[in-house]
C-alpha atoms as a PDB file:
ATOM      1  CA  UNK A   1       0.000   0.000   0.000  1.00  0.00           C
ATOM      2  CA  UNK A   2       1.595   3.104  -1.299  1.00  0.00           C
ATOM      3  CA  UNK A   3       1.998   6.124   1.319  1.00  0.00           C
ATOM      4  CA  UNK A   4       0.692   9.897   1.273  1.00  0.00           C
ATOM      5  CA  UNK A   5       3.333  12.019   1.738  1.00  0.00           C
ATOM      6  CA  UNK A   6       3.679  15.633   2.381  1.00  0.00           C
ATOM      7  CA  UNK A   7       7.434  16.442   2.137  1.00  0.00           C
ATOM      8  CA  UNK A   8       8.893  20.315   2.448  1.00  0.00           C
ATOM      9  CA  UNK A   9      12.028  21.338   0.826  1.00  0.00           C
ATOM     10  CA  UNK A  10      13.469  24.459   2.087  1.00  0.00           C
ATOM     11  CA  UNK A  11      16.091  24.878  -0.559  1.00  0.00           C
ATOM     12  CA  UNK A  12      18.385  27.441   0.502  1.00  0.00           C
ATOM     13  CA  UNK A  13      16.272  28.810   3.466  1.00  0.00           C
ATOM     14  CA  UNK A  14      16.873  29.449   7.155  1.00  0.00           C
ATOM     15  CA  UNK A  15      20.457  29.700   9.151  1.00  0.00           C
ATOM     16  CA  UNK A  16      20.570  26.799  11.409  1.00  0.00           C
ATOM     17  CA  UNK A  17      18.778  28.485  14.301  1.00  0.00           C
ATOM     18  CA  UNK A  18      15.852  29.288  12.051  1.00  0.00           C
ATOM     19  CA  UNK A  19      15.667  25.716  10.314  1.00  0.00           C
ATOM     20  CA  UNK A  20      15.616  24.247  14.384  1.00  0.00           C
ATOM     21  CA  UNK A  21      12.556  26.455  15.088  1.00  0.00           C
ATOM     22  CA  UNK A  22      10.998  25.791  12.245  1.00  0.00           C
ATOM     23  CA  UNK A  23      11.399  22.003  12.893  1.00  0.00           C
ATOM     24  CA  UNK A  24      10.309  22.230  16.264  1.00  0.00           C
ATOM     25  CA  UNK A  25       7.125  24.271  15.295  1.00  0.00           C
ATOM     26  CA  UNK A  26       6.100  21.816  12.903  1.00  0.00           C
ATOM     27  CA  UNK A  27       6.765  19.129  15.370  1.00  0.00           C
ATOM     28  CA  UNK A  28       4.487  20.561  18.168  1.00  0.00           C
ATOM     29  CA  UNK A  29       1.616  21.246  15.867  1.00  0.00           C
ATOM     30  CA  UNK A  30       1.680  17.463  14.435  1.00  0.00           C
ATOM     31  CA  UNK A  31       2.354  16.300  18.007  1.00  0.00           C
ATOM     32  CA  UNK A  32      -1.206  17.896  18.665  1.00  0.00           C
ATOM     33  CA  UNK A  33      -2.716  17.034  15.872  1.00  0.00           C
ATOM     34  CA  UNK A  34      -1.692  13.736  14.545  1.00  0.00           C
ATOM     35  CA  UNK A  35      -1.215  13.431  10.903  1.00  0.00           C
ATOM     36  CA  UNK A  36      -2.924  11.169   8.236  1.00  0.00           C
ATOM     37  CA  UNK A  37       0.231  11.123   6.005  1.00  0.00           C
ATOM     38  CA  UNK A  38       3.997  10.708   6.202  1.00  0.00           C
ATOM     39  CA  UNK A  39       5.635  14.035   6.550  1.00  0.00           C
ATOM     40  CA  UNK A  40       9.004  15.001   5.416  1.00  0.00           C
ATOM     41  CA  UNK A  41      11.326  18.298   5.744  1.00  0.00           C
ATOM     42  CA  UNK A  42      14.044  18.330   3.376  1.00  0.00           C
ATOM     43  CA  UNK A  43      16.539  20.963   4.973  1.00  0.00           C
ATOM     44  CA  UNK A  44      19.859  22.420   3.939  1.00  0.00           C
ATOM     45  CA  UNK A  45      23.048  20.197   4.847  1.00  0.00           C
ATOM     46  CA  UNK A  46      24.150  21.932   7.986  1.00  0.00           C
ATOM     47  CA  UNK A  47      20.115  21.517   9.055  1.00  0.00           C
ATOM     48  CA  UNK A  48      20.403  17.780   9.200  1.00  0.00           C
ATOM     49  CA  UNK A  49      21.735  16.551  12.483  1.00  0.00           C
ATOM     50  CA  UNK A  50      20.004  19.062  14.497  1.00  0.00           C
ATOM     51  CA  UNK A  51      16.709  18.451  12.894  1.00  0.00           C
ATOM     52  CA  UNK A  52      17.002  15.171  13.380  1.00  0.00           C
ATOM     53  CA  UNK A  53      17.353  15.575  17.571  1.00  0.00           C
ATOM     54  CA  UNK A  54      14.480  18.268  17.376  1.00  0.00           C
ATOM     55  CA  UNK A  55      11.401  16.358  15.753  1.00  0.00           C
ATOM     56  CA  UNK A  56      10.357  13.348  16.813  1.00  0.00           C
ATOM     57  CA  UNK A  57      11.390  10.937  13.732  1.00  0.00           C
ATOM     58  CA  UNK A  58       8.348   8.510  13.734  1.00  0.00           C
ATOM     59  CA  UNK A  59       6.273  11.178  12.360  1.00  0.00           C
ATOM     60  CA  UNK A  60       8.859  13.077  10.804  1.00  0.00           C
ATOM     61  CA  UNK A  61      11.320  12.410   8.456  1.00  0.00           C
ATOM     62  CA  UNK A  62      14.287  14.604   7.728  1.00  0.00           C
ATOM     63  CA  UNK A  63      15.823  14.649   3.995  1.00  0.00           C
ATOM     64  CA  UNK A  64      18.792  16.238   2.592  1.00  0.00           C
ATOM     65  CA  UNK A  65      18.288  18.185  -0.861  1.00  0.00           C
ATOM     66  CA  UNK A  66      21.177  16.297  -2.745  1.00  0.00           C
ATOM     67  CA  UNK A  67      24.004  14.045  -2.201  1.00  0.00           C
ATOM     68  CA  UNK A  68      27.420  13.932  -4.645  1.00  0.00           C
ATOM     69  CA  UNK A  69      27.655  10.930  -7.186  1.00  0.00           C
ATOM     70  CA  UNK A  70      30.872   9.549  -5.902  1.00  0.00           C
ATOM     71  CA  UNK A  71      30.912   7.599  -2.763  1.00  0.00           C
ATOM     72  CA  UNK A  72      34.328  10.111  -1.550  1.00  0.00           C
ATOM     73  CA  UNK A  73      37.183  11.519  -2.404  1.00  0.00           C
ATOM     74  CA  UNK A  74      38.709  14.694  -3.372  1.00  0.00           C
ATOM     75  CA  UNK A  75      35.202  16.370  -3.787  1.00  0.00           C
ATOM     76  CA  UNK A  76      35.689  19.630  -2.114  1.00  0.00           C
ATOM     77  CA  UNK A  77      32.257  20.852  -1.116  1.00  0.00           C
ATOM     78  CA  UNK A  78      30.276  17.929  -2.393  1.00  0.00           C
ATOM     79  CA  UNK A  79      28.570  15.361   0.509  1.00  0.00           C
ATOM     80  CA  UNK A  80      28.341  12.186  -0.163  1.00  0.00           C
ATOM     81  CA  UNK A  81      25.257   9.575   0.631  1.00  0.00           C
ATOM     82  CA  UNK A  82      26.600   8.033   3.509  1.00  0.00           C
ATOM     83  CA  UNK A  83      27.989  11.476   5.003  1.00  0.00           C
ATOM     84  CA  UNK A  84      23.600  12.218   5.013  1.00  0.00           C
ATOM     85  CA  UNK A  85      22.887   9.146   6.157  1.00  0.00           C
ATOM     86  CA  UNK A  86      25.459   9.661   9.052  1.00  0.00           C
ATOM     87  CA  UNK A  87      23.062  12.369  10.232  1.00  0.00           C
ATOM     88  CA  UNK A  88      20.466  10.321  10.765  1.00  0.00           C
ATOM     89  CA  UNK A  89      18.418  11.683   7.845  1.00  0.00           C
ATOM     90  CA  UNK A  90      16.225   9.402   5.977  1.00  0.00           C
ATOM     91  CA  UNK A  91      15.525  10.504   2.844  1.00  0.00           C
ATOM     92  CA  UNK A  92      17.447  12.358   0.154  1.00  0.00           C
ATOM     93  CA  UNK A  93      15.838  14.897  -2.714  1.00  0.00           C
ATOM     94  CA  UNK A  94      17.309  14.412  -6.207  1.00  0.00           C
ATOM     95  CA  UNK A  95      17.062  15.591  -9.656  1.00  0.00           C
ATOM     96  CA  UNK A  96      14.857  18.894  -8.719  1.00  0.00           C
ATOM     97  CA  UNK A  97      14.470  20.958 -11.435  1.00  0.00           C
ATOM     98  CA  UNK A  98      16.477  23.443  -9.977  1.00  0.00           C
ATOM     99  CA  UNK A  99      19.837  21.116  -9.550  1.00  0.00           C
ATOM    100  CA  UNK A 100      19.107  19.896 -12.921  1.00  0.00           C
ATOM    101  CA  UNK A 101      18.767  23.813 -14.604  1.00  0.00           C
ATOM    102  CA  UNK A 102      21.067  25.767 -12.374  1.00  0.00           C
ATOM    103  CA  UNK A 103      23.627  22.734 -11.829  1.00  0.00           C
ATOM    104  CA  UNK A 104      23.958  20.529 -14.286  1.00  0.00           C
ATOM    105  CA  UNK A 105      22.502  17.250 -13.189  1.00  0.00           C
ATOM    106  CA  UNK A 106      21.872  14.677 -16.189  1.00  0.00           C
ATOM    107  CA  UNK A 107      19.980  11.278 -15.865  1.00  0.00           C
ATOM    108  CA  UNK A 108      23.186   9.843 -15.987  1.00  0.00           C
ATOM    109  CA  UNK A 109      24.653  11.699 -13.244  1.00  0.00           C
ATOM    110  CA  UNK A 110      21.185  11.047 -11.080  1.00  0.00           C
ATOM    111  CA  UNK A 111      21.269   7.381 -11.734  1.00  0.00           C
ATOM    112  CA  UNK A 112      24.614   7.404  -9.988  1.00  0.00           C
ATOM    113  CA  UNK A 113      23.702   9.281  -6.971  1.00  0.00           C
ATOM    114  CA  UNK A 114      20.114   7.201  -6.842  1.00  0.00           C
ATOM    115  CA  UNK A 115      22.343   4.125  -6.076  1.00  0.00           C
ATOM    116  CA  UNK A 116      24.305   5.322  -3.765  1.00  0.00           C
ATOM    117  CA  UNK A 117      21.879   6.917  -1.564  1.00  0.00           C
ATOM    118  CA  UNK A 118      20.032   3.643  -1.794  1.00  0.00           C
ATOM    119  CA  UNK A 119      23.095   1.823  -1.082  1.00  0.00           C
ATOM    120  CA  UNK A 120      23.478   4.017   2.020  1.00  0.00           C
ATOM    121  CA  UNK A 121      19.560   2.989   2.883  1.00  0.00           C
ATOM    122  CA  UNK A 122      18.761   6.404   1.957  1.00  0.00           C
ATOM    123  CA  UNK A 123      14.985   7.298   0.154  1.00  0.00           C
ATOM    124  CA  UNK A 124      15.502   9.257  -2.906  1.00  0.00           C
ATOM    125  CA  UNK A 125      12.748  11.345  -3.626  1.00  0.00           C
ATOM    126  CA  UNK A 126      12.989  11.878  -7.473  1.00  0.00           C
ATOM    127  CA  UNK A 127      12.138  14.591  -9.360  1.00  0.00           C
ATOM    128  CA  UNK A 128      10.829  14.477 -12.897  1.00  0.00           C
ATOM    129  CA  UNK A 129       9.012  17.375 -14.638  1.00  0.00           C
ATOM    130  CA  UNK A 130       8.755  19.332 -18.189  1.00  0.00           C
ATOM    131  CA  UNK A 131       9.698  23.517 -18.296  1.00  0.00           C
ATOM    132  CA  UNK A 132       7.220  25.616 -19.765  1.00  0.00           C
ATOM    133  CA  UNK A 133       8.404  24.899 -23.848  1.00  0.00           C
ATOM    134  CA  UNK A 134       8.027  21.359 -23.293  1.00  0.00           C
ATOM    135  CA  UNK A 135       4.299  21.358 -21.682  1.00  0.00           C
ATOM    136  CA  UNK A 136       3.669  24.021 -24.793  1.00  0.00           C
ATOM    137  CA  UNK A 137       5.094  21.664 -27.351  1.00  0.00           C
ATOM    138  CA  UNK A 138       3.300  18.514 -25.813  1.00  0.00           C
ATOM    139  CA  UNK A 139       6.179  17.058 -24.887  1.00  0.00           C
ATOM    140  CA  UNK A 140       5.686  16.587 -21.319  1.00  0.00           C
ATOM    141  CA  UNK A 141       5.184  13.039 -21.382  1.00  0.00           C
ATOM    142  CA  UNK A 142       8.229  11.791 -23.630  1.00  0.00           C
ATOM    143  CA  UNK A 143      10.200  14.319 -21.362  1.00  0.00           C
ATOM    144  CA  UNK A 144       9.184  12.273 -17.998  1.00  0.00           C
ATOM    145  CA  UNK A 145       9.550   8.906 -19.222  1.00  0.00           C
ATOM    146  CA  UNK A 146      12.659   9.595 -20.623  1.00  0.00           C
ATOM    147  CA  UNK A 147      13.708  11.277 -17.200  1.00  0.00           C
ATOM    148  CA  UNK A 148      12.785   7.936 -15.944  1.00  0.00           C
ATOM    149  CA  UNK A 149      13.916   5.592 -17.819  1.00  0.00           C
ATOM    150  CA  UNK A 150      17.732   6.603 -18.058  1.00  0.00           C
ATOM    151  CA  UNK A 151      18.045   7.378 -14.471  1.00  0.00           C
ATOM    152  CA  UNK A 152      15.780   4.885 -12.756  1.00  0.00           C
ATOM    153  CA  UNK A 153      15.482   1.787 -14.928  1.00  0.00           C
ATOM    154  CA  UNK A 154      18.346  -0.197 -14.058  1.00  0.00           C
ATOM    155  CA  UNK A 155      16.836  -0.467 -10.788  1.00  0.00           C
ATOM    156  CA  UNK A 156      15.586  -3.959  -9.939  1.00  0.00           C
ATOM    157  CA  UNK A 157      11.461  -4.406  -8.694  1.00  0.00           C
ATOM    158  CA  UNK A 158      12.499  -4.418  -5.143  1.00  0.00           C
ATOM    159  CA  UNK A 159      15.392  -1.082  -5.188  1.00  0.00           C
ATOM    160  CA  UNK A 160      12.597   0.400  -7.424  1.00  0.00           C
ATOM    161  CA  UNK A 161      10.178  -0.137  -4.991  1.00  0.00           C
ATOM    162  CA  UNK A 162      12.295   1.817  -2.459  1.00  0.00           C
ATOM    163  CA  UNK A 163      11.803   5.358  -4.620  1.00  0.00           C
ATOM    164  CA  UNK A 164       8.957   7.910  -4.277  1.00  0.00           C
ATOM    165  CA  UNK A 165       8.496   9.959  -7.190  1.00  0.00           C
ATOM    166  CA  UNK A 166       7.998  13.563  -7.124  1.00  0.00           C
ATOM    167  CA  UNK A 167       6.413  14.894 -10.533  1.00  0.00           C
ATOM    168  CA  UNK A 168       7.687  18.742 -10.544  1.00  0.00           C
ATOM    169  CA  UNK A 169       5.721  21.032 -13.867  1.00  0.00           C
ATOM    170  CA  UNK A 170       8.729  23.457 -13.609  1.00  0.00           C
ATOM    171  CA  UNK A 171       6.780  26.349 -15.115  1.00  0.00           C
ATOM    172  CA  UNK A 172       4.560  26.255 -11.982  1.00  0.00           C
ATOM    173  CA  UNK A 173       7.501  26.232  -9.602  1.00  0.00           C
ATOM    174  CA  UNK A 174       7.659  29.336  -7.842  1.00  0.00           C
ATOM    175  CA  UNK A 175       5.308  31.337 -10.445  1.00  0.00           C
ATOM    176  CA  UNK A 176       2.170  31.221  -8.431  1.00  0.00           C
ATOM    177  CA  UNK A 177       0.725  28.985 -11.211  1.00  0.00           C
ATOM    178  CA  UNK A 178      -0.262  25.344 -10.119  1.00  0.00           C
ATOM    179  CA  UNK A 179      -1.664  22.388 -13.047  1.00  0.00           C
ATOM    180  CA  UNK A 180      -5.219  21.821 -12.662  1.00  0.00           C
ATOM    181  CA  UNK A 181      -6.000  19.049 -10.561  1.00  0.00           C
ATOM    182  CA  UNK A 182      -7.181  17.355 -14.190  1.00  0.00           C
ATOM    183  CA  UNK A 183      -3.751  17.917 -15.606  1.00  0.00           C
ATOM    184  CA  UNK A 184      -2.007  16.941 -12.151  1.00  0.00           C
ATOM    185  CA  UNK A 185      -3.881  13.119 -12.390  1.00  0.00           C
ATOM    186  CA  UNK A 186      -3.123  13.111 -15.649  1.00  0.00           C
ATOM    187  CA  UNK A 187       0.132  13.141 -15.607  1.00  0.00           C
ATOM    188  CA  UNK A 188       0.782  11.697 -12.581  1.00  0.00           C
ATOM    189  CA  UNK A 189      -1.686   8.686 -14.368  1.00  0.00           C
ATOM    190  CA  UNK A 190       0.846   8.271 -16.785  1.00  0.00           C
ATOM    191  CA  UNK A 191       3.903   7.977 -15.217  1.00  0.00           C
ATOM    192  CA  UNK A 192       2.342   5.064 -13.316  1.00  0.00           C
ATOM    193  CA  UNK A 193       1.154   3.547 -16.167  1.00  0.00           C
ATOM    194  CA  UNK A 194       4.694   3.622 -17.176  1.00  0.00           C
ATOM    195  CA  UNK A 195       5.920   2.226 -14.015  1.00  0.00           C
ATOM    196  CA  UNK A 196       3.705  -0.444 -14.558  1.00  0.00           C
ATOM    197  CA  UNK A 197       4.589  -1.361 -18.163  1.00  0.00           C
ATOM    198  CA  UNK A 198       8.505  -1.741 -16.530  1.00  0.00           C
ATOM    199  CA  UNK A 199       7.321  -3.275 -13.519  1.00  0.00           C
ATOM    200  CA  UNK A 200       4.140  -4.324 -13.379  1.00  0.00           C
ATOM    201  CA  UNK A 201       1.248  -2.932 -11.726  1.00  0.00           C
ATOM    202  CA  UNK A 202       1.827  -3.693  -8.025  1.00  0.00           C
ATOM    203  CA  UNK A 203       5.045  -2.235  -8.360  1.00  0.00           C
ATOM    204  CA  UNK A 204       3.211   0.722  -9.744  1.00  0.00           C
ATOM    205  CA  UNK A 205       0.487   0.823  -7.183  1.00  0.00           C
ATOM    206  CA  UNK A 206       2.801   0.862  -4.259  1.00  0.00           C
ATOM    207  CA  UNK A 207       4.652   3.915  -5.894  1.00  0.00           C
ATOM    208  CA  UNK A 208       3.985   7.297  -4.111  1.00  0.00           C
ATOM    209  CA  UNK A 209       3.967   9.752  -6.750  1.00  0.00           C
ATOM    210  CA  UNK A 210       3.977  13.420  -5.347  1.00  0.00           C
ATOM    211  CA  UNK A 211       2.926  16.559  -7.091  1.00  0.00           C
ATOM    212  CA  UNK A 212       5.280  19.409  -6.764  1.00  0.00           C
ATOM    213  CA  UNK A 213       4.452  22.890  -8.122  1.00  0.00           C
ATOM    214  CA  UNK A 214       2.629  25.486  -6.101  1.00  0.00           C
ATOM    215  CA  UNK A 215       0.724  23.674  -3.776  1.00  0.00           C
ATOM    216  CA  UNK A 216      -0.758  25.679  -1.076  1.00  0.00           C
ATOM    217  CA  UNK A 217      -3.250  25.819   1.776  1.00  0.00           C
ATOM    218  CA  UNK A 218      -5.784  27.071  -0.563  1.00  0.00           C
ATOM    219  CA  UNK A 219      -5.569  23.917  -3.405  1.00  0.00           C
ATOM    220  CA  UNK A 220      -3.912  20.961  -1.540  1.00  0.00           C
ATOM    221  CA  UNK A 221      -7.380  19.071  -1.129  1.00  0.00           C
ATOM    222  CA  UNK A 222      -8.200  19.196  -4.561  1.00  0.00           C
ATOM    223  CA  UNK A 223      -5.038  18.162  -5.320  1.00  0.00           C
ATOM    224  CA  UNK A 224      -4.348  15.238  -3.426  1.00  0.00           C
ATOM    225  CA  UNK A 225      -8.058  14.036  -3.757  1.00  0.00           C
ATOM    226  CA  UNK A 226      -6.848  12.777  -7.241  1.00  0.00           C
ATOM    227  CA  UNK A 227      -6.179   8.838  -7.335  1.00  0.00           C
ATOM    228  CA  UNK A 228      -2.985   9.210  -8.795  1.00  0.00           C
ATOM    229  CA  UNK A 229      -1.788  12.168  -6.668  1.00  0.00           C
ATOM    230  CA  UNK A 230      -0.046  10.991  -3.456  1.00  0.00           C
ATOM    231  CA  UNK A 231       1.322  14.405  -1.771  1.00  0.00           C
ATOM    232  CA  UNK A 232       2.946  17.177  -2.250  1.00  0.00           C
ATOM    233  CA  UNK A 233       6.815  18.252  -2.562  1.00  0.00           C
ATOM    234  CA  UNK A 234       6.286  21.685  -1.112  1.00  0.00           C
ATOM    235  CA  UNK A 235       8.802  24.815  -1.472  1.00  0.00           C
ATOM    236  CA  UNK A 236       7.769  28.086  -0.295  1.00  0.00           C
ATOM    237  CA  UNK A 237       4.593  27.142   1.677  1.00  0.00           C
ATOM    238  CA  UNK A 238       7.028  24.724   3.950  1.00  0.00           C
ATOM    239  CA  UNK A 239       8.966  27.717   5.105  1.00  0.00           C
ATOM    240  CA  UNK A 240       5.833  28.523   7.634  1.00  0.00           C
ATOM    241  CA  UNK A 241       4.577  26.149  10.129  1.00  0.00           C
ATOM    242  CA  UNK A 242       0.987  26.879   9.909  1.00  0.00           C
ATOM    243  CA  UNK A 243       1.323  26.928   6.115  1.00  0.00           C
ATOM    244  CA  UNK A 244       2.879  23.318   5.963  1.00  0.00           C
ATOM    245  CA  UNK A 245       0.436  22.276   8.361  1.00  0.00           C
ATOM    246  CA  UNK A 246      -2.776  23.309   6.089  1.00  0.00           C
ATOM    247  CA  UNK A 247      -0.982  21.150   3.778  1.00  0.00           C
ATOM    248  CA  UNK A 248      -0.882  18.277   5.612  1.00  0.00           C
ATOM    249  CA  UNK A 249      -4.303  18.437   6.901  1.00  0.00           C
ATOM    250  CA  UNK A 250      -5.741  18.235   3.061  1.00  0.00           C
ATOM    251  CA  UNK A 251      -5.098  14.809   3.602  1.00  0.00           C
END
């Protein structure tokens, strides 16, 4: 049975004071009112350890927003999978369309760093999503599957089965614009049906497939009441406690 998830990513937000207040915040207001879906707060390296301590980790998870594609080394400023998993983090964001724009990241460079954080019994969540001139051009769906196949395909049934999905429209990242719950399911319909045409349809089924693009207080319902739509990869909205929490409690 595949989870709900609502999973924050900070990005470059918060010194390390602010990041353990915002972590304890969310913490107390879950702690009071118990959630009905996993939740996740993917937080800036230096957040990771001291998240960790401050939430209470059977309700929260704690996920970095990358990890290097070498195991170690002379890397200066990369950290590698097992340096996260050191922290006591759980889960590791990869591919977002912002490492992939602004850094470089190609399919081949995310299969590498999918293996090792699952070799270091890390949860990638992956990103996959079309910009703006692809959705235009109707390309969106060749540019997903393609995002999956060459970086997630080698994967046997059973690493597979250890990857949630995060399905990113890039043009609504940020912009204020959000798909329509129709185009969000879908979408997310697809890539499951292409999940299952690799791996067969439980495989499929038990895949958590976020959506990640704008979701708010104000559209998370609708959103997530979708079959195919599983939670949310949240940005800006994650960066208040209240916020976050009228995420979560769409589900």
């Amino acid at each position: 049975m595949r989870q709900n998830i609502v999973a924050g990513n900070w990005k470059m937000n918060n010194t390390l004071e602010e990041g353990v207040t915002l972590a304890k915040e969310v913490n107390e207001i879950l702690k009071a009112n118990k959630p009905n879906c996993k939740v996740v707060l993917g937080t800036p390296f230096i957040h990771l350890s001291e998240a960790v301590k401050a939430v209470d980790c059977d309700v929260i998870g704690i996920a970095a927003q990358n990890c290097a594609d070498k195991v170690s080394g002379a890397y200066t400023g990369e950290t590698s999978a097992a340096m996260v998993k050191s922290t006591g983090a759980q889960y590791v964001i990869l591919g977002h369309s912002e490492r992939r724009a602004y850094y470089g990241e190609t399919n081949a460079i995310l299969k590498e760093k999918t293996d090792l954080a699952l070799a270091n019994d890390l949860t990638p969540i992956f990103c996959i999503g079309e910009v703006l001139e692809e959705r235009e051009a109707d390309k969106h769906f060749d540019v997903v599957k393609t995002q999956i196949e060459e970086a997630l395909f080698h994967l046997s049934p059973e690493a597979f089965g250890k990857v949630v999905l995060a399905y990113e429209p890039v043009w609504a990242i940020g912009t204020g614009k959000t798909a329509s719950p129709e185009q969000a399911q879908e979408i997310h319909a697809f890539i499951r049906q292409t999940l299952a045409d690799k791996y067969g349809a439980e495989v499929a089924d038990n895949t958590s497939i976020l959506y990640g693009g704008s979701c708010k207080p104000s559209n998370a319902k609708e959103l997530f009441a979708n079959p195919d739509v599983d939670g949310g990869l949240i940005g800006g909205a994650s960066l208040k406690a209240e916020d976050f929490h009228g995420i979560i409690a769409a589900f």
